[in-house]
C-alpha atoms as a PDB file:
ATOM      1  CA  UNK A   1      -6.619 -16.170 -15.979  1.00  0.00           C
ATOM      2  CA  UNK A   2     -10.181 -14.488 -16.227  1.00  0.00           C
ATOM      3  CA  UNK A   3      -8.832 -11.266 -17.597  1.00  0.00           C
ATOM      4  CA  UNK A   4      -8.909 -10.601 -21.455  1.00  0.00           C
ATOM      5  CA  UNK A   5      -7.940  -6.559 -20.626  1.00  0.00           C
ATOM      6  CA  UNK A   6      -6.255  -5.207 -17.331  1.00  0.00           C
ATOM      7  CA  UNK A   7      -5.711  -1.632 -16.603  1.00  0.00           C
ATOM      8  CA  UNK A   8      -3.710  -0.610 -14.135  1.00  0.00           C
ATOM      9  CA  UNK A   9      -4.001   3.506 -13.443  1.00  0.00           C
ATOM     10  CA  UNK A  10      -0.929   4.235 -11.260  1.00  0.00           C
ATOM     11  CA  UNK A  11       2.595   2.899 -13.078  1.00  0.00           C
ATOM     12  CA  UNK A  12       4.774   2.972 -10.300  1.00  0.00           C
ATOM     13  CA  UNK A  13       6.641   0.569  -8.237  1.00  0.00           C
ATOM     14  CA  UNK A  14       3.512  -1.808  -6.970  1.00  0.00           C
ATOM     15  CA  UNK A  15       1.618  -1.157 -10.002  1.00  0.00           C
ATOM     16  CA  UNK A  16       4.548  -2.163 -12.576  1.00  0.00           C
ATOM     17  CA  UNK A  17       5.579  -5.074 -10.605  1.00  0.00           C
ATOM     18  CA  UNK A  18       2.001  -6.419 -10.579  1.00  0.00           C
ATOM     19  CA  UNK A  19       2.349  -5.932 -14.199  1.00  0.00           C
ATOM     20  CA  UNK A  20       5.382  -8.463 -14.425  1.00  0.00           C
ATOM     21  CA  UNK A  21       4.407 -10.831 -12.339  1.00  0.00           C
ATOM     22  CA  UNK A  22       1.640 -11.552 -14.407  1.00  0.00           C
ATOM     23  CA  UNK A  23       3.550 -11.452 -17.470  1.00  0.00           C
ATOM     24  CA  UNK A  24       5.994 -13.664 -16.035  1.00  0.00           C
ATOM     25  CA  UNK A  25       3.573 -16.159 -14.935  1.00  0.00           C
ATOM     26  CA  UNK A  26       1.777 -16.172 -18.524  1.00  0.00           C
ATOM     27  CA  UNK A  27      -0.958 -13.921 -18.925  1.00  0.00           C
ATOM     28  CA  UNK A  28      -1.322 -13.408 -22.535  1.00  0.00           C
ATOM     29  CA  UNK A  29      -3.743 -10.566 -22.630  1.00  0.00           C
ATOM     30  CA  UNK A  30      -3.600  -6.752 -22.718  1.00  0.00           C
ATOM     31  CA  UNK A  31      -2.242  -4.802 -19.702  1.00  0.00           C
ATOM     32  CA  UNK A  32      -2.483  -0.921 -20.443  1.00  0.00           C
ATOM     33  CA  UNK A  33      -1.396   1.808 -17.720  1.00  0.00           C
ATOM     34  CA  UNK A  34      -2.627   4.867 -17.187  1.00  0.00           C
ATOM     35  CA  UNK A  35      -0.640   7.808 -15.724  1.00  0.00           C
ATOM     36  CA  UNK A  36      -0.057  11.349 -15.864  1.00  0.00           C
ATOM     37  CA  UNK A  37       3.553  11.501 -17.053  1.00  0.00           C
ATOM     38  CA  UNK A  38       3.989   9.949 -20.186  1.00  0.00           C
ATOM     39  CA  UNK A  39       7.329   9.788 -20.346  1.00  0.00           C
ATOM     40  CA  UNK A  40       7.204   7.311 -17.633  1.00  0.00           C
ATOM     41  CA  UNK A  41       4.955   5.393 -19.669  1.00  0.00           C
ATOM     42  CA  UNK A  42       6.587   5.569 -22.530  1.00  0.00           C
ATOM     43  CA  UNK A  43       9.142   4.071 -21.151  1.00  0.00           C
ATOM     44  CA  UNK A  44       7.095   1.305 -19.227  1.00  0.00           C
ATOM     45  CA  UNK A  45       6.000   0.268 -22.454  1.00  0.00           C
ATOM     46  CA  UNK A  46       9.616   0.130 -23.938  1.00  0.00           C
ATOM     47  CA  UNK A  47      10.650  -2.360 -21.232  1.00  0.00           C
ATOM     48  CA  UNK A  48       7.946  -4.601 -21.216  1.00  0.00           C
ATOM     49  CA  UNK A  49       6.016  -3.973 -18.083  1.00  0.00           C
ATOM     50  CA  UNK A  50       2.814  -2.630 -19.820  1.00  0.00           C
ATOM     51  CA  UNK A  51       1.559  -3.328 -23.664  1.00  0.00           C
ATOM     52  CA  UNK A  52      -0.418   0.193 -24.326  1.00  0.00           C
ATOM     53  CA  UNK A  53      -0.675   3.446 -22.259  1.00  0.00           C
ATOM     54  CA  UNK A  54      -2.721   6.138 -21.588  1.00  0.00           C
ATOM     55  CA  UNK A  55      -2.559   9.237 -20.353  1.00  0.00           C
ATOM     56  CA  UNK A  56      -6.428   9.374 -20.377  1.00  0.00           C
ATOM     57  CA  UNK A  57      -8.114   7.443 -17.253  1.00  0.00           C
ATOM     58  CA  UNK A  58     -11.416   7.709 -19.078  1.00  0.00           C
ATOM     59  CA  UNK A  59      -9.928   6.410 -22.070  1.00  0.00           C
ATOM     60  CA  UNK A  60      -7.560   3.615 -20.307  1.00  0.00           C
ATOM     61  CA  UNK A  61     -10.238   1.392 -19.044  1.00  0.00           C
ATOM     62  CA  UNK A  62     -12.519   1.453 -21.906  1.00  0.00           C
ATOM     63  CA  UNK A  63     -12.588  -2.172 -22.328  1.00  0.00           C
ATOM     64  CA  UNK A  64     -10.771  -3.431 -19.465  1.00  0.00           C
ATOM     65  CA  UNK A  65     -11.800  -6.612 -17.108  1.00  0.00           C
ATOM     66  CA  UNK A  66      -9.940  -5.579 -14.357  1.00  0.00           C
ATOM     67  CA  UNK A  67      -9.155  -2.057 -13.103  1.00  0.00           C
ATOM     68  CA  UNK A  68      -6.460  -1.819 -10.511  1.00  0.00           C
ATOM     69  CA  UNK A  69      -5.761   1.496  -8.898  1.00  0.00           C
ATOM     70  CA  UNK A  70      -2.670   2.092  -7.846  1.00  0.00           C
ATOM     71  CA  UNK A  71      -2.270   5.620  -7.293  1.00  0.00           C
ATOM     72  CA  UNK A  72      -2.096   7.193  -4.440  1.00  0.00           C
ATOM     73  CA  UNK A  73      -5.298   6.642  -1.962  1.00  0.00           C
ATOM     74  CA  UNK A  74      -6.317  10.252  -2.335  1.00  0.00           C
ATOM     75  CA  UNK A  75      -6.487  10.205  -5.880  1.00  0.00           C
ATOM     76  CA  UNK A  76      -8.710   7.740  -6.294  1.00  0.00           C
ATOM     77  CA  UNK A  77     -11.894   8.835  -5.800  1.00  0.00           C
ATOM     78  CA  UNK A  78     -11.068  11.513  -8.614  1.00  0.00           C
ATOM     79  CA  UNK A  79      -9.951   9.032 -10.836  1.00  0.00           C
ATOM     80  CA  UNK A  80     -13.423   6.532 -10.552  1.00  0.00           C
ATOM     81  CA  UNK A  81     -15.559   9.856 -10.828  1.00  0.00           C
ATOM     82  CA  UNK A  82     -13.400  10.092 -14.025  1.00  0.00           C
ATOM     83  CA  UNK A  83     -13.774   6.720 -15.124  1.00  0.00           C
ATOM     84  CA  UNK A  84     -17.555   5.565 -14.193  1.00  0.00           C
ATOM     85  CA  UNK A  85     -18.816   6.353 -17.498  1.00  0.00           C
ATOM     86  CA  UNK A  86     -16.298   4.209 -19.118  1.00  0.00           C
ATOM     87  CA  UNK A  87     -16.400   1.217 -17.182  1.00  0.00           C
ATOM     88  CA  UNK A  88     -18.096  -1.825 -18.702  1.00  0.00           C
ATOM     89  CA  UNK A  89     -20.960  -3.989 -17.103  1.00  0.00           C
ATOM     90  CA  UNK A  90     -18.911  -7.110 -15.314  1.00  0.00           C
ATOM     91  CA  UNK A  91     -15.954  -5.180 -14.932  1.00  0.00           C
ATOM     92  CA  UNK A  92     -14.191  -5.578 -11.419  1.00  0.00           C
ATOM     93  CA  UNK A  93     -12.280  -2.587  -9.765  1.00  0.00           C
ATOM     94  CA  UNK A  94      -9.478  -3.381  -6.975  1.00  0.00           C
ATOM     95  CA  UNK A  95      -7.042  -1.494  -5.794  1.00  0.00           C
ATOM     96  CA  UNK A  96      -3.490  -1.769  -3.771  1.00  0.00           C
ATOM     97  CA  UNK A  97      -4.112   1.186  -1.006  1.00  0.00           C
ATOM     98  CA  UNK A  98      -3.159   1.345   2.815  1.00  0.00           C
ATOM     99  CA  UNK A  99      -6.258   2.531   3.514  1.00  0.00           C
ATOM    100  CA  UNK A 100      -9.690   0.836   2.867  1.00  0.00           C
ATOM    101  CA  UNK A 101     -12.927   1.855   5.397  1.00  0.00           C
ATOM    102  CA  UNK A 102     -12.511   5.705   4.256  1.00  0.00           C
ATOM    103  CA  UNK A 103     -11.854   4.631   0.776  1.00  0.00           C
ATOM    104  CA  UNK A 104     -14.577   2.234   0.325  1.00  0.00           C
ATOM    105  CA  UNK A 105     -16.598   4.505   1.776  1.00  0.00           C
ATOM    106  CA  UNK A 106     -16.229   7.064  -0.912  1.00  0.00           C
ATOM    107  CA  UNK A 107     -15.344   4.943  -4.025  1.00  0.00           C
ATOM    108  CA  UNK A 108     -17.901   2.051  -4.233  1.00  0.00           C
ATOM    109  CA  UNK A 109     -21.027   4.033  -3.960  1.00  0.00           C
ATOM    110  CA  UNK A 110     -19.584   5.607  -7.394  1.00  0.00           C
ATOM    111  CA  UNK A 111     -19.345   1.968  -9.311  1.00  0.00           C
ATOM    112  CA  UNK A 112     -21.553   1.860 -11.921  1.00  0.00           C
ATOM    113  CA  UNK A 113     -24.280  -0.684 -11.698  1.00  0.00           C
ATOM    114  CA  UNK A 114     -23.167  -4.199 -12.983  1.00  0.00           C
ATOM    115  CA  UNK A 115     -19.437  -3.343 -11.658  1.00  0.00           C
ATOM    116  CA  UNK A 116     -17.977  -4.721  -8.627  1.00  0.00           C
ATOM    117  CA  UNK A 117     -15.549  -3.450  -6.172  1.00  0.00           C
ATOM    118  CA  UNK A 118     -13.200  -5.206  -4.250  1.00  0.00           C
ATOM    119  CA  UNK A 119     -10.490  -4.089  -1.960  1.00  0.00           C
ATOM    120  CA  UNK A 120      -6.973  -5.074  -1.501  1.00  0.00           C
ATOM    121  CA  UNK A 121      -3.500  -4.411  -0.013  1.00  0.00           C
ATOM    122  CA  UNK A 122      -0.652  -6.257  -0.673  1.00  0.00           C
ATOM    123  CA  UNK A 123       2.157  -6.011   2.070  1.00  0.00           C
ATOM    124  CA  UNK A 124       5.212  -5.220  -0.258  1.00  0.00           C
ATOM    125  CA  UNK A 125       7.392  -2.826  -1.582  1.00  0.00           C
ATOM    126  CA  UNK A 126      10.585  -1.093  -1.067  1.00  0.00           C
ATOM    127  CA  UNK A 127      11.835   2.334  -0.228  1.00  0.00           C
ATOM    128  CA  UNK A 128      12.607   3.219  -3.536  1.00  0.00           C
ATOM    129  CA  UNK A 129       9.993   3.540  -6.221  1.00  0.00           C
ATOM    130  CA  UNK A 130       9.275   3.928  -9.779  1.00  0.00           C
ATOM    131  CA  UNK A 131       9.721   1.112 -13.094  1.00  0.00           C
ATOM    132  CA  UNK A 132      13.246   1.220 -12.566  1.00  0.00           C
ATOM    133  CA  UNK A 133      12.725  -0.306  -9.265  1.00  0.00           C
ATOM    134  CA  UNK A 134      10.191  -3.012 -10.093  1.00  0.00           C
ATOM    135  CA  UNK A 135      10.779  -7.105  -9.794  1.00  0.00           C
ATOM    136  CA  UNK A 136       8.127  -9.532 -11.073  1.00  0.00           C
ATOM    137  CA  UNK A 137       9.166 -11.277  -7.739  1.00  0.00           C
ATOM    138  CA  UNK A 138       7.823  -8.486  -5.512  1.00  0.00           C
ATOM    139  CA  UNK A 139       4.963 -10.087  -4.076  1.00  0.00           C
ATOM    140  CA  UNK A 140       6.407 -13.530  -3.751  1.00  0.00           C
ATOM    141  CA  UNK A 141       5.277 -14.900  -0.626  1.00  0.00           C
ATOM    142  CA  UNK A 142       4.081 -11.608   0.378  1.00  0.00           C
ATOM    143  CA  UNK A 143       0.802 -11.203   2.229  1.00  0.00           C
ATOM    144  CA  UNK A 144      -2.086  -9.579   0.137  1.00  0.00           C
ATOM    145  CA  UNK A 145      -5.060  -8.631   2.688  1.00  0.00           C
ATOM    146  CA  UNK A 146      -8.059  -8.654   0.611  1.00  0.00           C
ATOM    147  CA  UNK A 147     -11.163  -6.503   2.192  1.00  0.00           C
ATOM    148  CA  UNK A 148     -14.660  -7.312   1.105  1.00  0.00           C
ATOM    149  CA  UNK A 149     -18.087  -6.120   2.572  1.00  0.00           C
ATOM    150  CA  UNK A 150     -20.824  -7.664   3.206  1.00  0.00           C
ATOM    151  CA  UNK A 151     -22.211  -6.765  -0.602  1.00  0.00           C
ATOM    152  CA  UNK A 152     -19.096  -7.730  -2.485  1.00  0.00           C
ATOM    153  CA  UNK A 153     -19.633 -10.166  -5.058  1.00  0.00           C
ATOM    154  CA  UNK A 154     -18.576 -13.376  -4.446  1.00  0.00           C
ATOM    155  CA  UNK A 155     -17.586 -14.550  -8.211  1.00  0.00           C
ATOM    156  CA  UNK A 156     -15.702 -10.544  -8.127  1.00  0.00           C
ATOM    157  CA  UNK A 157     -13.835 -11.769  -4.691  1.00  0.00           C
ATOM    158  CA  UNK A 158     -12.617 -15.019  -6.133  1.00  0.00           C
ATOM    159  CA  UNK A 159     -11.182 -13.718  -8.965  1.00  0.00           C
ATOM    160  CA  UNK A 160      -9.066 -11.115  -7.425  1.00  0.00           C
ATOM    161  CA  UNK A 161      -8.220 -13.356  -4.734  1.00  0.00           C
ATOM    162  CA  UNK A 162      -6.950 -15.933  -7.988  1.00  0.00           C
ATOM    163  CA  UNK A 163      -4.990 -12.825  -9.657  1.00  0.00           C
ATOM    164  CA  UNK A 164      -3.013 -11.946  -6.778  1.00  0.00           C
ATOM    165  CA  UNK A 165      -2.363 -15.649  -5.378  1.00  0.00           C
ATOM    166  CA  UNK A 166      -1.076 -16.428  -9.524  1.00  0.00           C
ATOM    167  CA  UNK A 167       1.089 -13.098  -8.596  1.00  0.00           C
ATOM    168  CA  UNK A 168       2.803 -15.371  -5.920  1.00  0.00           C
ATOM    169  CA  UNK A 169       1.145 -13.474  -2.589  1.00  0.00           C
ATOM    170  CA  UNK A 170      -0.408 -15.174   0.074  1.00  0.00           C
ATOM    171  CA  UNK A 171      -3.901 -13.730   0.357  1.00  0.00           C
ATOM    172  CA  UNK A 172      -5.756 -12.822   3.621  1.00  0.00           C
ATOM    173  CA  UNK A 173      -9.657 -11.792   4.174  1.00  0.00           C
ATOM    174  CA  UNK A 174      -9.919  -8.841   6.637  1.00  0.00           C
ATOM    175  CA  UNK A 175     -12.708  -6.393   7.236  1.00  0.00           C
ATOM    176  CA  UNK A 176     -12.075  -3.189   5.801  1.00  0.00           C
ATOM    177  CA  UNK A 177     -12.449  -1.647   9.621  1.00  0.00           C
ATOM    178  CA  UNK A 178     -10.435  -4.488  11.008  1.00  0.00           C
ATOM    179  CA  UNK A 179      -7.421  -3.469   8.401  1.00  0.00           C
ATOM    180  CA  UNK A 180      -7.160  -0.480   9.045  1.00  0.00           C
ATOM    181  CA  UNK A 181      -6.963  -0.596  12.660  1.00  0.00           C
ATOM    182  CA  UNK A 182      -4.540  -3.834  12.375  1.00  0.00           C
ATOM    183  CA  UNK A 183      -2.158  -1.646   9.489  1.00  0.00           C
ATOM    184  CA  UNK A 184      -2.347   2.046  11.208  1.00  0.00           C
ATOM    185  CA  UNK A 185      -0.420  -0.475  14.464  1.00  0.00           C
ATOM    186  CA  UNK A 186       2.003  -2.218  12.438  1.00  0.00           C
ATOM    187  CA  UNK A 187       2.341  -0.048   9.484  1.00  0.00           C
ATOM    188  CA  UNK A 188       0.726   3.534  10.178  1.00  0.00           C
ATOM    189  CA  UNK A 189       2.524   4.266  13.072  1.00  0.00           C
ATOM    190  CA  UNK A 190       5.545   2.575  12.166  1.00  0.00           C
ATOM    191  CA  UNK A 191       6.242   5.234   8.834  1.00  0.00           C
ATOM    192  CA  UNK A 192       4.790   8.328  11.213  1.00  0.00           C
ATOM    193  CA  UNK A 193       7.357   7.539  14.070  1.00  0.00           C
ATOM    194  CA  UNK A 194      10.291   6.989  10.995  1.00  0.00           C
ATOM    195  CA  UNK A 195       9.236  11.026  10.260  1.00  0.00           C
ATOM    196  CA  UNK A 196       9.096  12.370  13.566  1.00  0.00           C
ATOM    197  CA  UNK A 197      12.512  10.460  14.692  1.00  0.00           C
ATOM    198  CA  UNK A 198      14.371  11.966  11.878  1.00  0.00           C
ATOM    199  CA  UNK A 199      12.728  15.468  12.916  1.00  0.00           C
ATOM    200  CA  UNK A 200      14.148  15.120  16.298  1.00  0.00           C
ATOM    201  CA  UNK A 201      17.551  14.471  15.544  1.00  0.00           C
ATOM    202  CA  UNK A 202      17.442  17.114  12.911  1.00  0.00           C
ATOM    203  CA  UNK A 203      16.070  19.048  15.946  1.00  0.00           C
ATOM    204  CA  UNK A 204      18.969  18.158  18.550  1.00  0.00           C
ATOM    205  CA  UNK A 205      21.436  18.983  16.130  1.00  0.00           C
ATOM    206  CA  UNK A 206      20.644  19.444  11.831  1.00  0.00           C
ATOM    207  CA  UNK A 207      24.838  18.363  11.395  1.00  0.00           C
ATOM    208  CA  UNK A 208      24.575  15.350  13.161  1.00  0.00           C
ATOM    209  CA  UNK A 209      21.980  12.865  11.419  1.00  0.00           C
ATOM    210  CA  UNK A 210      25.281  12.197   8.810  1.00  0.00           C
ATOM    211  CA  UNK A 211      26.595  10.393  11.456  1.00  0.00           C
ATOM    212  CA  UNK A 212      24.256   8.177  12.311  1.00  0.00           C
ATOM    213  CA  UNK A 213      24.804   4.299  11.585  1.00  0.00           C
ATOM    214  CA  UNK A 214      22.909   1.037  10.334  1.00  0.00           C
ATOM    215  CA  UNK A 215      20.884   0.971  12.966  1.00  0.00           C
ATOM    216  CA  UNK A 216      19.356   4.500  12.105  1.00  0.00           C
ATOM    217  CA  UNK A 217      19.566   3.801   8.754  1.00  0.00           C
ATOM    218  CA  UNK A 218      17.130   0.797   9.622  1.00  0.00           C
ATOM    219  CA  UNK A 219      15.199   2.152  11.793  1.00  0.00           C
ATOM    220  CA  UNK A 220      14.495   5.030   9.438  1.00  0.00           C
ATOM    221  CA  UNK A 221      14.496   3.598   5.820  1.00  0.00           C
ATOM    222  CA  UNK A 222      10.755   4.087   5.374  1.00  0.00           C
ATOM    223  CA  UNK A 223      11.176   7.958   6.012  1.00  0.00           C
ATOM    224  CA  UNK A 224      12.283   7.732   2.466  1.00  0.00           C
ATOM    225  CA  UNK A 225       8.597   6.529   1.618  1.00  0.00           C
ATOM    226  CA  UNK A 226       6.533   9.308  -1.127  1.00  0.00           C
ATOM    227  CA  UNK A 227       5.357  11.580   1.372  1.00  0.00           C
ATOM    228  CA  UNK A 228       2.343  12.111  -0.992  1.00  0.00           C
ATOM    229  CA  UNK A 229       0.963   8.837  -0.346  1.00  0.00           C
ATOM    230  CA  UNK A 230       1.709   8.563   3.379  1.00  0.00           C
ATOM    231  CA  UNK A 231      -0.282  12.669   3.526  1.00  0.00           C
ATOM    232  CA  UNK A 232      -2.790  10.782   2.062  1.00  0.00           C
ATOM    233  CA  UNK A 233      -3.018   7.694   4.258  1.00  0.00           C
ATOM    234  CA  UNK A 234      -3.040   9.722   7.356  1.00  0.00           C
ATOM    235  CA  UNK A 235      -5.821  11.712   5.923  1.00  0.00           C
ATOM    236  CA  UNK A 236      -7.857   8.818   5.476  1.00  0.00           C
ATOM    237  CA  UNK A 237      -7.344   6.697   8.622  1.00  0.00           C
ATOM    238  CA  UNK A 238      -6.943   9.268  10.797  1.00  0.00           C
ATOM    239  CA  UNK A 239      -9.210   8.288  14.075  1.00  0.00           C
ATOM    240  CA  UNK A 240      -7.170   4.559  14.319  1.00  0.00           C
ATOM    241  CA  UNK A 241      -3.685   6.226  13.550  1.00  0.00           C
ATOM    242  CA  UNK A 242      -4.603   8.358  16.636  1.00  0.00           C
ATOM    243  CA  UNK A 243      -5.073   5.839  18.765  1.00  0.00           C
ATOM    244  CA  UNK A 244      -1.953   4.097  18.050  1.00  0.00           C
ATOM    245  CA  UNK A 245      -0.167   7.493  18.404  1.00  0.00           C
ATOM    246  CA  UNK A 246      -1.572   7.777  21.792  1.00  0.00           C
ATOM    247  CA  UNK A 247      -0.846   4.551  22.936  1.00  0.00           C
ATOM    248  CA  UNK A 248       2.958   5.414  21.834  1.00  0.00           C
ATOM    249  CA  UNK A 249       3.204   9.023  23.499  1.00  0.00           C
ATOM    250  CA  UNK A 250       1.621   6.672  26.412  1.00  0.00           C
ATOM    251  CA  UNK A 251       5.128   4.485  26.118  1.00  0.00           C
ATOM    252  CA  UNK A 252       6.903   7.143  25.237  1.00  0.00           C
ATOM    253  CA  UNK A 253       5.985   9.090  28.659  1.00  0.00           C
ATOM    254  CA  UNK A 254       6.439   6.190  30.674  1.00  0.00           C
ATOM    255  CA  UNK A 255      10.025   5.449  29.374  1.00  0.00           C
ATOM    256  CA  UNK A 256      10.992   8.932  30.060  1.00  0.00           C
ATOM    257  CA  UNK A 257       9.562   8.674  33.447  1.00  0.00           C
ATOM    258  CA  UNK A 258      12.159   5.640  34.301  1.00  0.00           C
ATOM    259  CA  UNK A 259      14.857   7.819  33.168  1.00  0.00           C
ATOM    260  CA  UNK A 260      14.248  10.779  35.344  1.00  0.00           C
ATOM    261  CA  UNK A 261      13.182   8.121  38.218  1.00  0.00           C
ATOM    262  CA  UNK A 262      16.600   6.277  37.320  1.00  0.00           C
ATOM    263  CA  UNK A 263      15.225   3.168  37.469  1.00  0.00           C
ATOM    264  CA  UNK A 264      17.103   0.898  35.437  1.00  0.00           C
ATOM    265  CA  UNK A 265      15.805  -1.946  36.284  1.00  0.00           C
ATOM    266  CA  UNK A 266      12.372  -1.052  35.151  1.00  0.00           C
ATOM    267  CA  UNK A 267      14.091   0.334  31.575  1.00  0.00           C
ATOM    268  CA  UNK A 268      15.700  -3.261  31.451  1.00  0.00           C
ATOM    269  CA  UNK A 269      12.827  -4.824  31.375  1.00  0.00           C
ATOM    270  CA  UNK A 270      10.769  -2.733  29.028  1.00  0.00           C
ATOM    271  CA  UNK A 271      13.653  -3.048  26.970  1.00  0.00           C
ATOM    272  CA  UNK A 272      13.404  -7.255  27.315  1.00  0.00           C
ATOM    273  CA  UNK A 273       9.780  -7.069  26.522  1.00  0.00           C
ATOM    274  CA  UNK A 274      10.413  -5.553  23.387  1.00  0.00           C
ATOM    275  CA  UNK A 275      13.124  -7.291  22.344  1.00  0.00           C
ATOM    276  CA  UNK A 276      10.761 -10.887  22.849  1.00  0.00           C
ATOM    277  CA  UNK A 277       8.165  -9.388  21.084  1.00  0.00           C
ATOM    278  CA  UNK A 278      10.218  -8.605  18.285  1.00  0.00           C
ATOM    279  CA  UNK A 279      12.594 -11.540  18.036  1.00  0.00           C
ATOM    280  CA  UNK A 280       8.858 -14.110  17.800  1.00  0.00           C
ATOM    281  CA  UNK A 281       8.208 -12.306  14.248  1.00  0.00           C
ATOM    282  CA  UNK A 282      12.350 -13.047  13.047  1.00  0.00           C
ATOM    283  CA  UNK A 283      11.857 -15.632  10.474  1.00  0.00           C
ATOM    284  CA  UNK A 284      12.196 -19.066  11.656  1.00  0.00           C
END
């Protein structure tokens, strides 16, 4: 690997798990995290996923080749005004947000000259998070969408493209504007509909979501997602999370419409379009 130092500011579940997969597929230099609770990475140290720790971001990638911030999207452009000064010339920033045309935006007009920025998101995690709950095996065969502009260095886009492919993801080159219209569809809206379902049936009736099955269970597991982070993601993507809210109250409307219309027929076959739709992205 090309990396002699990595800090990664942000030891939680996609942060430590990037940790050990590159420990587990032989990367022999220094990974330090940086966080605010050092308990946490205390204990991150203890159990192998990080070799030094900082509670200092300033102080945490003095040094480093690679900076990977995995924070929350809303901290981050805090955390590079914090960190600018201590960045060295060659260094290469990336990151592992949900969002990247707001973020990009804001962030890589603070990179210090001689310091590239290059953004990515890798399509993994769970609903639980923390250390406790990360696998060096996380990102195996996962997709990593990797988001450069037209000014991102090429030798900085090949070499964050090699980290996460030796983490075992399969990498994919989007626009930052054409991710974050593609992730507030399929991701987005996905988590804010998870919310607002298990708002409704609190609404109907607060005793009776305990009754509820696998399929709610399923269909609501990411409602268990940091609601920090998805605040923040909102926040940022906003205008294409709208859209894809309206085009659901859109569906929405016109399913309650064949209700009151009783046409059953017409429910059937929304229901059948759906269900095709969903059953060509089953694994094969």
């Amino acid at each position: 690997m090309n990396f002699k130092k990595i800090t990664i500011i942000g030891i939680g579940l996609i942060g430590s798990s990037f940790a050990l997969a590159l420990k587990k597929e032989g990367f022999n230099g220094n990974i330090t995290g940086v966080g605010r609770n050092e308990g946490n990475l205390i204990k991150a140290k203890e159990i192998g996923i990080v070799d030094d720790y900082s509670t200092s971001h300033a102080e945490g990638v003095i040094d480093a080749d690679l900076i990977v911030l995995a924070s929350p999207v809303g901290q981050f452009e805090e955390i590079v005004i914090n960190i600018k000064d201590n960045i060295k010339k060659g260094a290469i920033v990336t990151d592992v947000g949900s969002v990247k045309a707001g973020v990009l935006k804001k962030i890589v007009p603070l990179m210090p000259e001689g310091v590239s920025f290059v953004g990515g998101h890798p399509i993994a995690g769970k609903e639980c998070s923390g250390i406790h709950a990360a696998t060096p095996d996380l990102f195996n065969n996962a997709k990593c969408i990797i988001t450069p502009e037209e000014n991102t260095s090429k030798d900085a886009l090949e070499k964050v493209i090699d980290i996460w492919k030796k983490t075992g993801a399969v990498t994919v080159l989007m626009s930052p504007e054409e991710h974050d219209l593609v992730f507030a569809a399929v991701s987005h809206l996905p988590h804010v509909v998870a919310y607002a379902l298990v708002n409704s049936i609190l609404d109907v009736d607060e005793g009776i979501l305990k009754h509820g099955g696998r399929g709610l269970k399923d269909m609501t597991r990411i409602a268990l997602s940091p609601t920090e982070l998805w605040r923040d993601i909102c926040s940022y993507n906003k205008d294409d999370i709208l859209t894809t809210l309206r085009k659901f109250s859109s569906s929405i409307t016109h399913i309650i419409n064949l209700f009151e219309e009783s046409d059953w027929a017409g429910l059937e076959k929304e229901f059948t379009r759906a269900k095709k739709a969903r059953q060509s992205i089953e694994p094969d």
